[in-house]
Protein backbone atom coordinates (compact mmCIF):
# COMPACT_ATOMS: atom_id res chain seq x y z
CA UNK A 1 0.00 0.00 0.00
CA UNK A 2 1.63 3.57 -0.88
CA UNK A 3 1.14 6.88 0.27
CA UNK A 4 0.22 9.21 -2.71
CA UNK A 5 0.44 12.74 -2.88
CA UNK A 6 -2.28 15.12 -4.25
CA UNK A 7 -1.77 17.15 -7.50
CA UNK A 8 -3.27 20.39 -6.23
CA UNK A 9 -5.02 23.22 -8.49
CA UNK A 10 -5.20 26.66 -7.46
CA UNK A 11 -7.54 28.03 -9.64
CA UNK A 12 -9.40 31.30 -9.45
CA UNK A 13 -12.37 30.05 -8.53
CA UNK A 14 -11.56 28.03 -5.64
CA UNK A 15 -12.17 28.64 -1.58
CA UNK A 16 -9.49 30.37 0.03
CA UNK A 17 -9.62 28.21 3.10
CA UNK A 18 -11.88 25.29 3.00
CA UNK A 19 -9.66 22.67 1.19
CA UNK A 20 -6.59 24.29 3.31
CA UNK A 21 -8.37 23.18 5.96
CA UNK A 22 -9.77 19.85 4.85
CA UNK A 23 -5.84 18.64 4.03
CA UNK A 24 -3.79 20.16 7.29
CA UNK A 25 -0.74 18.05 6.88
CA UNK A 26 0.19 18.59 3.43
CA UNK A 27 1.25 21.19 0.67
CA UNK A 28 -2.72 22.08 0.55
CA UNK A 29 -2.36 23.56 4.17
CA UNK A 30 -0.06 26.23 2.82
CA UNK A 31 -1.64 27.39 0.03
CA UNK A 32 -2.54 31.25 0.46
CA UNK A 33 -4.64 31.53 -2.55
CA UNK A 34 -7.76 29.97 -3.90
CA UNK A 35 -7.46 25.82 -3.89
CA UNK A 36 -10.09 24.97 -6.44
CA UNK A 37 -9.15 21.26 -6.37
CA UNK A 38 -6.78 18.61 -4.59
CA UNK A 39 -6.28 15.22 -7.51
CA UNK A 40 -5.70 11.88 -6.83
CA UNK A 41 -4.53 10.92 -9.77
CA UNK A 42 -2.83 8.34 -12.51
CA UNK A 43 -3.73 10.46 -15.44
CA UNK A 44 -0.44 10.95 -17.62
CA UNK A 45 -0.07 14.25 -17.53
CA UNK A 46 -1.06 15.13 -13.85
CA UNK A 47 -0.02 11.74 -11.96
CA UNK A 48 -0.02 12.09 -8.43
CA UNK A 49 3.13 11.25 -7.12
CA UNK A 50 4.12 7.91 -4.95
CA UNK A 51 5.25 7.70 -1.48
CA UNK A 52 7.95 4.73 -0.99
CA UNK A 53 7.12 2.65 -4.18
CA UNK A 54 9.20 0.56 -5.73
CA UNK A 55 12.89 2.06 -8.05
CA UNK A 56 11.60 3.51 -10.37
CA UNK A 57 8.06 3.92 -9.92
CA UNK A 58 7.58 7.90 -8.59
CA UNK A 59 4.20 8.05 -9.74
CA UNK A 60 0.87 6.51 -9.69
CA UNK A 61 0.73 5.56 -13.81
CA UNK A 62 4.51 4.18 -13.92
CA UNK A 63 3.28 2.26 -10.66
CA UNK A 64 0.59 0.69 -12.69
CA UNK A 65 2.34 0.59 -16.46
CA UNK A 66 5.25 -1.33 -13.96
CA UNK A 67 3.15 -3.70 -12.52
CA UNK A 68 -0.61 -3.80 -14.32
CA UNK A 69 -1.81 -7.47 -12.88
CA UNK A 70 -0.75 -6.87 -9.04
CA UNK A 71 -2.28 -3.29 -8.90
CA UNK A 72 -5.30 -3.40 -10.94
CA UNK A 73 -5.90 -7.11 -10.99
CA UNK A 74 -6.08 -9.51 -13.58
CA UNK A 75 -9.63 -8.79 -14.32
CA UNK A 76 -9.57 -4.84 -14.66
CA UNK A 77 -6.01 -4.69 -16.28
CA UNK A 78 -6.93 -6.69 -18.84
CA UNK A 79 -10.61 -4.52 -19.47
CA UNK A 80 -9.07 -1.23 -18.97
CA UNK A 81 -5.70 -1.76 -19.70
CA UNK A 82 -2.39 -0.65 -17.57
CA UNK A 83 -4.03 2.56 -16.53
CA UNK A 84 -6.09 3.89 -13.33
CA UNK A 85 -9.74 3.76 -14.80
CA UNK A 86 -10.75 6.91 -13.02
CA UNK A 87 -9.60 10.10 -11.83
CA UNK A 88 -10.58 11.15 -7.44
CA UNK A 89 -11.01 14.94 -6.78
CA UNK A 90 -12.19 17.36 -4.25
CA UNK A 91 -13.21 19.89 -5.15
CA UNK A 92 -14.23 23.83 -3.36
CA UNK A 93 -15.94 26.60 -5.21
CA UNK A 94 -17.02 29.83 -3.66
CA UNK A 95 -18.02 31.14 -7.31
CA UNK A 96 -18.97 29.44 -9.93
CA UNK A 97 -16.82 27.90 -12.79
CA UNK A 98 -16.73 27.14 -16.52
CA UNK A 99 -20.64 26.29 -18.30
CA UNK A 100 -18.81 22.55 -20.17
CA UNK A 101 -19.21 19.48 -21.10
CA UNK A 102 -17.09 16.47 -21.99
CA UNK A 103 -17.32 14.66 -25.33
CA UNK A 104 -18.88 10.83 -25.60
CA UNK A 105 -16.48 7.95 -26.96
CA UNK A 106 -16.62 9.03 -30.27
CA UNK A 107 -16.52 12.52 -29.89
CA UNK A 108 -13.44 12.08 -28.00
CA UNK A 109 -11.52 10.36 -30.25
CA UNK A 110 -12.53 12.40 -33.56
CA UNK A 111 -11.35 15.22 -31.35
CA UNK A 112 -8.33 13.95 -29.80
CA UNK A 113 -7.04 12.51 -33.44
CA UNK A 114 -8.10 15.64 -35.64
CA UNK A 115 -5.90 17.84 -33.31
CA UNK A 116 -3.02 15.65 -33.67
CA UNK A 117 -3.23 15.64 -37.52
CA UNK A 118 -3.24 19.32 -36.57
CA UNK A 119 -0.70 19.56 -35.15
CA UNK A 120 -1.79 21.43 -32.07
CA UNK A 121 0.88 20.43 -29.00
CA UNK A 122 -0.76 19.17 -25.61
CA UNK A 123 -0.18 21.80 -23.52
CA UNK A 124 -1.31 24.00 -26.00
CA UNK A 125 -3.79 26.56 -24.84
CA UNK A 126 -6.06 25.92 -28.29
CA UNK A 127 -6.20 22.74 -27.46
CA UNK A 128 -9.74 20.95 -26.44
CA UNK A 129 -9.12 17.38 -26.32
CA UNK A 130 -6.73 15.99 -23.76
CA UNK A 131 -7.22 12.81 -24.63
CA UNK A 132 -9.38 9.66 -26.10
CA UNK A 133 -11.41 9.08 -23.38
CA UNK A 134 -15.17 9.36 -22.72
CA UNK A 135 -15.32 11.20 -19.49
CA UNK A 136 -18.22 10.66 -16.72
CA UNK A 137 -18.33 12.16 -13.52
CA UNK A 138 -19.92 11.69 -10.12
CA UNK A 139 -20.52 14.31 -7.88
CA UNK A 140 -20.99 13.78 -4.11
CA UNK A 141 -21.39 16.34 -1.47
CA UNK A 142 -19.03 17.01 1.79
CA UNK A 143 -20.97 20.38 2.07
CA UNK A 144 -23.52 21.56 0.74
CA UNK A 145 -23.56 22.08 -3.24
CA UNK A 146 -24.97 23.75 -6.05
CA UNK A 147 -25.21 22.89 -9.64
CA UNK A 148 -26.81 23.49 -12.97
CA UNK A 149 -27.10 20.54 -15.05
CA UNK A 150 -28.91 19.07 -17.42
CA UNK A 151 -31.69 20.62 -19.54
CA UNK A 152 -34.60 21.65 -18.02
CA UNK A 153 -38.29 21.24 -19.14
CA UNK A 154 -39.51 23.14 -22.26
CA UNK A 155 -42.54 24.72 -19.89
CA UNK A 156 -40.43 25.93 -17.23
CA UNK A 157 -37.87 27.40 -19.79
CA UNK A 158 -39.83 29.59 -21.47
CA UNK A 159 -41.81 30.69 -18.12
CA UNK A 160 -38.06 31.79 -16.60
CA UNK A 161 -37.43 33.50 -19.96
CA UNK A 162 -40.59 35.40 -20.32
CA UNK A 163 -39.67 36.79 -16.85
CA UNK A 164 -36.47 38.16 -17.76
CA UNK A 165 -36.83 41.78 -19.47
CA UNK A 166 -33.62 41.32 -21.66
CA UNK A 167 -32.97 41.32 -25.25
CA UNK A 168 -30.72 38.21 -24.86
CA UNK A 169 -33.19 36.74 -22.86
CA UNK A 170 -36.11 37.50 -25.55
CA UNK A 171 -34.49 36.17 -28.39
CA UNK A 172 -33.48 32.90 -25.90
CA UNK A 173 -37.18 32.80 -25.89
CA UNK A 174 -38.36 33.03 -29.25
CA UNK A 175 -36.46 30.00 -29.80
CA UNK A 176 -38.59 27.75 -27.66
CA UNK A 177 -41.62 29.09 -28.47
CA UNK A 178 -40.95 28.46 -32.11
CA UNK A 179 -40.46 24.97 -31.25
CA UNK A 180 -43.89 24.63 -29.99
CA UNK A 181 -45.50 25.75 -32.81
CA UNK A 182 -43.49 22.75 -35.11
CA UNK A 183 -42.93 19.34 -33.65
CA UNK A 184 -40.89 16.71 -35.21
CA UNK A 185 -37.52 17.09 -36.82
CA UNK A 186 -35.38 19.41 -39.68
CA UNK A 187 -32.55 20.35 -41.44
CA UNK A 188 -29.71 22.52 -40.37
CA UNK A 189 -30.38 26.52 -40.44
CA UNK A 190 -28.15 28.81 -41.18
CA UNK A 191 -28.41 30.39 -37.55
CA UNK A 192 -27.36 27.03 -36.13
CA UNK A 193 -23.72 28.11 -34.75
CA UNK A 194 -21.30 25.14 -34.77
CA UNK A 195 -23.64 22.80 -36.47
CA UNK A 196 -22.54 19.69 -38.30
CA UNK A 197 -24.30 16.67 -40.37
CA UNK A 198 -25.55 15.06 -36.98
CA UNK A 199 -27.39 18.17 -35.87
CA UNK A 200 -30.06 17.76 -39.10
CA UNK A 201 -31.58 14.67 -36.89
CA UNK A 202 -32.53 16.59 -33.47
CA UNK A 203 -35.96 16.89 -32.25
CA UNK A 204 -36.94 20.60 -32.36
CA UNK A 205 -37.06 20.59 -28.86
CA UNK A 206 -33.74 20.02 -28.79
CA UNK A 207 -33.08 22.40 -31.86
CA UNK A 208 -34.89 24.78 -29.36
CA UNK A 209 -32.09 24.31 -26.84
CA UNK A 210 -29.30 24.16 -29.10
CA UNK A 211 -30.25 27.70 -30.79
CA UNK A 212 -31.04 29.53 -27.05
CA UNK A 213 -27.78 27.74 -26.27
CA UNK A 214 -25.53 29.03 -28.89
CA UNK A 215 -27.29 32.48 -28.25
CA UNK A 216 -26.17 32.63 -24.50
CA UNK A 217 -22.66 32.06 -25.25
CA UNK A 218 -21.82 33.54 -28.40
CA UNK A 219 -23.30 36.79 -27.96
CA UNK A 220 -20.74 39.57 -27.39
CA UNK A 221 -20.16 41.39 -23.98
CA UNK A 222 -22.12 44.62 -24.97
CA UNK A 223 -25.27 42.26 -24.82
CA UNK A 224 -24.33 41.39 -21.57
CA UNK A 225 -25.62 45.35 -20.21
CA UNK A 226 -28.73 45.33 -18.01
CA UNK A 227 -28.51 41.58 -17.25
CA UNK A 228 -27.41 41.56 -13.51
CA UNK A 229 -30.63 43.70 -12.92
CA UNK A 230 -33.13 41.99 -15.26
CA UNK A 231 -31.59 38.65 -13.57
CA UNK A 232 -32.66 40.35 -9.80
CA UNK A 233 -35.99 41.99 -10.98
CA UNK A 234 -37.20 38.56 -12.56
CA UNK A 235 -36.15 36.52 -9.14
CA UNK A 236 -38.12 39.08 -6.73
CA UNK A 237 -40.98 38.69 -8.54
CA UNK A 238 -40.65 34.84 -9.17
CA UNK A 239 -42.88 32.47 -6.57
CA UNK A 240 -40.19 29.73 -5.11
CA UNK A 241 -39.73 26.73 -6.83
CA UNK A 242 -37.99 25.39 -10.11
CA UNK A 243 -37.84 28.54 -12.05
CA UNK A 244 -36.40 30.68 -8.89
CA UNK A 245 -33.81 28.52 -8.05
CA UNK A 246 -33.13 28.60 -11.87
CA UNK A 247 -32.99 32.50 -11.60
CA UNK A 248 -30.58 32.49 -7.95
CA UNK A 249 -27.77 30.54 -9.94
CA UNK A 250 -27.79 32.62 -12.97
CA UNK A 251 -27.77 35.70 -10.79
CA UNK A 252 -24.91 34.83 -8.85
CA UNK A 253 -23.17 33.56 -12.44
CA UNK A 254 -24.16 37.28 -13.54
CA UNK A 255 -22.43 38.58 -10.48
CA UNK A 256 -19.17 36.62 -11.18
CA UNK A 257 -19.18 37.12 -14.77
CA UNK A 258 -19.97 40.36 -15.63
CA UNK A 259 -19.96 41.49 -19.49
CA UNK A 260 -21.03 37.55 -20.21
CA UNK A 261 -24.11 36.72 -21.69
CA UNK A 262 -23.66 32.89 -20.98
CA UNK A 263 -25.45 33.09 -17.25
CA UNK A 264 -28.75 33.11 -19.35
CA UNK A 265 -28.04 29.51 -20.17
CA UNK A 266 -28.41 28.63 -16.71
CA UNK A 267 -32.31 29.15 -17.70
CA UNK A 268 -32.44 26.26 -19.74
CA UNK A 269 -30.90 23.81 -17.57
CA UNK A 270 -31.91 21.63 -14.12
CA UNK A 271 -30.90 23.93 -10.79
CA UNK A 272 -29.92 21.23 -8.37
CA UNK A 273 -29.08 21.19 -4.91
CA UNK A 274 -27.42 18.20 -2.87
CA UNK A 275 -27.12 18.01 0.80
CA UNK A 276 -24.28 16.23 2.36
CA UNK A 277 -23.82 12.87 1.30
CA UNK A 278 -26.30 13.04 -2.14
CA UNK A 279 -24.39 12.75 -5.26
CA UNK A 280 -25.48 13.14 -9.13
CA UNK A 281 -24.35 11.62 -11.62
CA UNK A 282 -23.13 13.88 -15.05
CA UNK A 283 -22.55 11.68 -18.08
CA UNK A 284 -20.73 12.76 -21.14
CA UNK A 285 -22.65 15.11 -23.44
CA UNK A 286 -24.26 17.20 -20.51
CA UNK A 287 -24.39 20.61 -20.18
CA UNK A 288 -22.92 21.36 -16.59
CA UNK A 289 -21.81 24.02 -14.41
CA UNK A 290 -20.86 23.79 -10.43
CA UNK A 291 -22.19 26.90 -8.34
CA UNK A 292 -20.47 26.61 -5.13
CA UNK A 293 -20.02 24.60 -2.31
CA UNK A 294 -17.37 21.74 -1.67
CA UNK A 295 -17.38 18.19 -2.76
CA UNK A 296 -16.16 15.04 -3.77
CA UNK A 297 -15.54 14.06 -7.79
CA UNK A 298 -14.92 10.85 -9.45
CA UNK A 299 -14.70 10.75 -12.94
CA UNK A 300 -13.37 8.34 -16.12
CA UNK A 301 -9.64 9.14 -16.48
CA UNK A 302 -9.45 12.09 -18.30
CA UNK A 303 -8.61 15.82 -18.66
CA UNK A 304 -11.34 17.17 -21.47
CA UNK A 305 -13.13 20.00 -20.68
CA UNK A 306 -15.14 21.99 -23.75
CA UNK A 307 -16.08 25.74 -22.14
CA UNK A 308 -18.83 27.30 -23.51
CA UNK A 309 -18.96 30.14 -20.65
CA UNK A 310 -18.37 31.69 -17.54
CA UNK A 311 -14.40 31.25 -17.53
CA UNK A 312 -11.10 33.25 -17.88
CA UNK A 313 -9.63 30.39 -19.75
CA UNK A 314 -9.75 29.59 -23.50
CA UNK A 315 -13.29 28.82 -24.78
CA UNK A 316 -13.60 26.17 -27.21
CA UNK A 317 -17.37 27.09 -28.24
CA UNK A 318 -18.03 25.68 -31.11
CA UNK A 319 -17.15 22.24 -30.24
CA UNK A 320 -18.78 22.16 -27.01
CA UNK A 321 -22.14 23.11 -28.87
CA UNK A 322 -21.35 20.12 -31.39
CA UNK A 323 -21.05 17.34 -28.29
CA UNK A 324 -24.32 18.67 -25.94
CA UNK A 325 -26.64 16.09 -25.43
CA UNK A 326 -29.43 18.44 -26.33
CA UNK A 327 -32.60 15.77 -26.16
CA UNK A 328 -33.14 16.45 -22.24
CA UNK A 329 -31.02 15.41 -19.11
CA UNK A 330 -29.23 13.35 -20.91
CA UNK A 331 -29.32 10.08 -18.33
CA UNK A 332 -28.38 12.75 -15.00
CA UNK A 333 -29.42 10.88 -12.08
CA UNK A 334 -29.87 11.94 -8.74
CA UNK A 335 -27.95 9.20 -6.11
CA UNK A 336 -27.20 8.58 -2.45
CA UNK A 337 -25.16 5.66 -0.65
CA UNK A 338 -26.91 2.46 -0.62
CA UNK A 339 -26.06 -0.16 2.44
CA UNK A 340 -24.71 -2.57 0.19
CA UNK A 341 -20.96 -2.31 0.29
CA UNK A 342 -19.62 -4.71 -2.71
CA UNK A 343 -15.97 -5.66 -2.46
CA UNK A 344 -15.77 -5.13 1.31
CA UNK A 345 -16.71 -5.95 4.58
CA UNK A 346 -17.61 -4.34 7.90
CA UNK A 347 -16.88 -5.37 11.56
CA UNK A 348 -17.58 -3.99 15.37
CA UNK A 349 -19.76 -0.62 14.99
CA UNK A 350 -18.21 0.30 11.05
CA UNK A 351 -20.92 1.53 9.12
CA UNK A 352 -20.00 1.62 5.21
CA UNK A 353 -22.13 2.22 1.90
CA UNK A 354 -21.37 2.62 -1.51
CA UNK A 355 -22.61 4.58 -4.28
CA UNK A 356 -21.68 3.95 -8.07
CA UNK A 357 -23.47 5.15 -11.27
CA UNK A 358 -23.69 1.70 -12.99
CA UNK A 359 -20.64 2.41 -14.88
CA UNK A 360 -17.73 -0.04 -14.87
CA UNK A 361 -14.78 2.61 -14.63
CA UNK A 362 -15.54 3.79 -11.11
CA UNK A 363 -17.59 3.83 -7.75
CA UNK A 364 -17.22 5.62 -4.54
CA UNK A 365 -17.60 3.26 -0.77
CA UNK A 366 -18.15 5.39 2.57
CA UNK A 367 -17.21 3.99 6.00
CA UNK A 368 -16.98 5.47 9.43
CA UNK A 369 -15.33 3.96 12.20
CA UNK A 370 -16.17 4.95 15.62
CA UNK A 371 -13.03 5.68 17.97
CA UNK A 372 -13.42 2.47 20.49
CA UNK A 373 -12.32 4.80 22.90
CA UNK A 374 -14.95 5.93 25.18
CA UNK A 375 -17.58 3.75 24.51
CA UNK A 376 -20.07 2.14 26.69
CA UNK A 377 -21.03 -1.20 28.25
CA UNK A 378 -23.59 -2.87 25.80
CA UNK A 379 -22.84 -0.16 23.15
CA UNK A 380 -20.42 -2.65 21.61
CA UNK A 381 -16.86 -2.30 23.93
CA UNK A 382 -14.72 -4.84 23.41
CA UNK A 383 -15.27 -4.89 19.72
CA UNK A 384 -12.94 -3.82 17.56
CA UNK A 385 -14.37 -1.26 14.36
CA UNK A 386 -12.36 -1.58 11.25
CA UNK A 387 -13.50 -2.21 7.69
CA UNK A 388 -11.86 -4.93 5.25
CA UNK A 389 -11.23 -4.38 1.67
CA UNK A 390 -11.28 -7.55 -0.82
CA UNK A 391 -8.32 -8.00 -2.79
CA UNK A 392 -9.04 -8.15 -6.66
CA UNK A 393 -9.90 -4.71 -7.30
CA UNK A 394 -7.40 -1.22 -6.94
CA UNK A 395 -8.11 1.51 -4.11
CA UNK A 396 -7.46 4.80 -3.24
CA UNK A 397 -8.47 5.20 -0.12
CA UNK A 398 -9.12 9.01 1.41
CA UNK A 399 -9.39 9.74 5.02
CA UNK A 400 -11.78 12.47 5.32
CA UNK A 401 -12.43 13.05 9.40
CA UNK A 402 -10.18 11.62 11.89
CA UNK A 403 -7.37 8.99 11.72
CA UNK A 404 -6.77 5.47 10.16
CA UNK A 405 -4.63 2.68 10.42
CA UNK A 406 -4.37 0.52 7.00
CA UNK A 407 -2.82 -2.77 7.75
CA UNK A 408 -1.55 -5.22 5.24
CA UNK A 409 0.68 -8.36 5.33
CA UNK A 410 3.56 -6.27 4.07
CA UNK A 411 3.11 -3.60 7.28
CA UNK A 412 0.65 -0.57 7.92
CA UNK A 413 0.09 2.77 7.48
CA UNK A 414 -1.09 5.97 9.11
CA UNK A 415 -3.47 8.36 7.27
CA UNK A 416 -3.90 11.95 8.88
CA UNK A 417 -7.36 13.97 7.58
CA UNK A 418 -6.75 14.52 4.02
CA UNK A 419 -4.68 12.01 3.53
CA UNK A 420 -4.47 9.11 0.82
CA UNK A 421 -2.81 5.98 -0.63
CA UNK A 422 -3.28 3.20 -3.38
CA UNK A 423 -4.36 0.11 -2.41
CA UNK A 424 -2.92 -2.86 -4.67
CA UNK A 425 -5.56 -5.17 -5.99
CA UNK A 426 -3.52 -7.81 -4.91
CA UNK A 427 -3.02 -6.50 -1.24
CA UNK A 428 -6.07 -7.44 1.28
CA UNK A 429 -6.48 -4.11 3.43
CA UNK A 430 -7.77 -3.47 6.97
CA UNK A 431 -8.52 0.02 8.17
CA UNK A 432 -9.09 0.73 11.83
CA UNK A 433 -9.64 3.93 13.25
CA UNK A 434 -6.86 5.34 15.42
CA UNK A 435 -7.61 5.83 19.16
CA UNK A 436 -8.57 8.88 20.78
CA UNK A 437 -8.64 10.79 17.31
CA UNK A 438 -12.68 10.31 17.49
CA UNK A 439 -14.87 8.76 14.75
CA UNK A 440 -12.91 8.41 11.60
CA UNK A 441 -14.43 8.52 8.01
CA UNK A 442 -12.79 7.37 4.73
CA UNK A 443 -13.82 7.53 0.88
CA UNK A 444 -12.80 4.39 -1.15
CA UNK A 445 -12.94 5.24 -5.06
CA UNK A 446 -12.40 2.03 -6.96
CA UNK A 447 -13.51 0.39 -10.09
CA UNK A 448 -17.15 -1.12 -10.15
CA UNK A 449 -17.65 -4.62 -8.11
């Protein structure tokens, strides 16, 4: 088992204190500026890097590329291949960050292989695609967290755009309400921004979307005048509900983002938010945007991002329009942490869940383990709490409160809050709280059981 050390990423939009907080006894503890996100990571161009492995092997992909069987398993290394399947974040916004999506399979790979022909370098600015890979995500809350995702329903779309008194906003609308007046499907327009071949067989529903879509983020900042007040007139008079939590996050976009017209297409999409614990899960091809708040984020190995709006970095417009799934919410699924813990096993007071998406590249397990010290007669003393984790499948384990012990046959290792380390699939792990630290509480991202 190896200690592995975050990639951190101090972008703009990231709190100033909470992840500095949440990792106290590493390099995230003394970062000044905004920490947007803390990686865990075997992706090839941001690896995290390895604690005590073997010669050789300083980070977490040459760990794997070294060794594929023992760490993944036989079973995942030969369905994924030497690589880490996923990619374990937390994440901390205190103002919102870039309206994206990521591309599907096929989308990825066009991408990825047209840029190369190209010519365009990796670290290239103008690049889009990182890589090949579809990318899914899972979001689960530590505090509480706000989103827009998704598309929203065509009725409560055009009742949050008739309420905003903006010229942006008006033609948004005019859009959807042509759609009502012509169901089934047609051609490409010539207003369609972006549009390719594919885009001839959407519903126009979904041509509805992709037209107030393209409006939102390609109109130019003079548009963007008057919109922080229509934005705050249209929520004071809006009844709570759908539409006014619709109208809150594309006010405080508006706020961030001044001289952007892209806030409005927070009108169109789902306003979600999830309480401590809930998760959602984002698929490729959905329109997305985190508000604020601080959570947890497991995703499909890769770095693509498309940016339509609300960011300082590059936009990549165009192609982000091409790979939204515009025909509704796109498979986004509300989630929470069932009691069925697959791949491991709980003993003494341990309570555990898990929570996974159905997907086969990654999952995310919960445990707590009270701190035996203190407790009473008939409240289970003399029992020890620890959680086991089957061998067969690779780990990173996270300690999130407290402080863990993770025993294996070749010795153990302590885990401070904020702390992580790769589990082996070939290593069986125990994890017991440490005593007097209080209850402890660890995330487990792994491939699906």
């Amino acid at each position: 088992m190896y200690r592995i050390e975050p990639v951190l990423k101090p972008y703009e939009w990231g709190s100033k204190d909470r992840l500095q907080t949440m990792f106290p006894h590493g390099r995230a503890a003394h970062v000044t500026g905004p920490l947007a996100e803390v990686w865990f990571s075997g992706h090839p161009v941001w690896p995290s890097v390895v604690d005590g492995g073997p010669a050789g092997s300083s980070t977490v992909d040459q760990l794997i590329r070294d060794d594929p069987t023992s760490m993944l398993g036989e079973f995942d290394s030969s369905r994924f291949g030497p690589v880490l399947p996923f990619l374990l974040k937390v994440i901390s916004a205190r103002r919102p960050l870039s309206l994206q999506v990521h591309p599907v399979s096929f989308r990825a790979r066009e991408g990825f292989n047209r840029e190369n022909r190209a010519g365009i370098a990796s670290d290239s600015p103008s690049r889009a695609y990182r890589d090949r890979v579809e990318k899914n995500e899972m979001v689960v809350a530590l505090d509480p967290f706000e989103l827009s995702v998704g598309f929203a329903g065509m009725g409560v779309t055009r009742s949050v755009l008739a309420r905003v008194r903006h010229p942006v906003a008006a033609a948004m609308l005019r859009c959807v309400e042509e759609a009502d007046e012509s169901p089934g499907y047609d051609g490409v327009g010539d207003d369609d921004v972006g549009d390719d071949d594919a885009m001839a067989w959407l519903s126009h529903g979904a041509r509805a979307r992709r037209r107030a879509l393209g409006i939102a983020v390609t109109s130019p900042p003079r548009c963007a005048a008057g919109l922080y007040d229509a934005l705050r007139k249209a929520l004071a008079g809006a009844d709570d509900g759908r539409g006014a939590a619709m109208l809150r996050h594309a006010l405080v976009a508006a706020d961030a983002f001044p001289g952007d017209c892209s806030p409005l297409a927070l009108l169109l999409m789902n306003a979600v938010s999830l309480d401590r614990g809930q998760g959602m899960y984002v698929p490729a091809g959905t329109l997305h945007t985190y508000i604020g708040g601080t959570a947890v984020e497991i995703m499909t190995n890769s770095d693509t991002v498309l940016r339509a709006g609300l960011t300082v970095k590059p936009r990549h417009v165009d192609e982000a329009l091409r790979v939204v799934d515009y025909e509704g919410d796109g498979g986004v699924r509300l989630l929470s942490f069932s009691g069925e813990t697959p791949g491991l096993s709980v003993h003494g007071r341990a309570v555990a869940g898990a929570m996974s998406p159905g997907i086969e590249e990654f999952m995310l397990s919960w445990c707590s383990l009270p701190d035996s010290i203190g407790v009473r007669v008939g409240e289970g003393a003399g029992e020890e709490s620890y959680v086991e984790l089957d061998r067969g499948r690779v780990r990173v384990v996270l300690c999130v409160s407290g402080g863990v012990r993770c025993e294996t046959t070749a010795g153990s290792l302590l885990l401070n809050p904020g702390e992580a380390a790769l589990a082996p699939a070939v290593e069986r792990v125990r994890v017991f709280p440490v005593p007097n630290d209080g209850d402890c509480a660890i995330l487990m991202a792994s491939p699906a059981i």
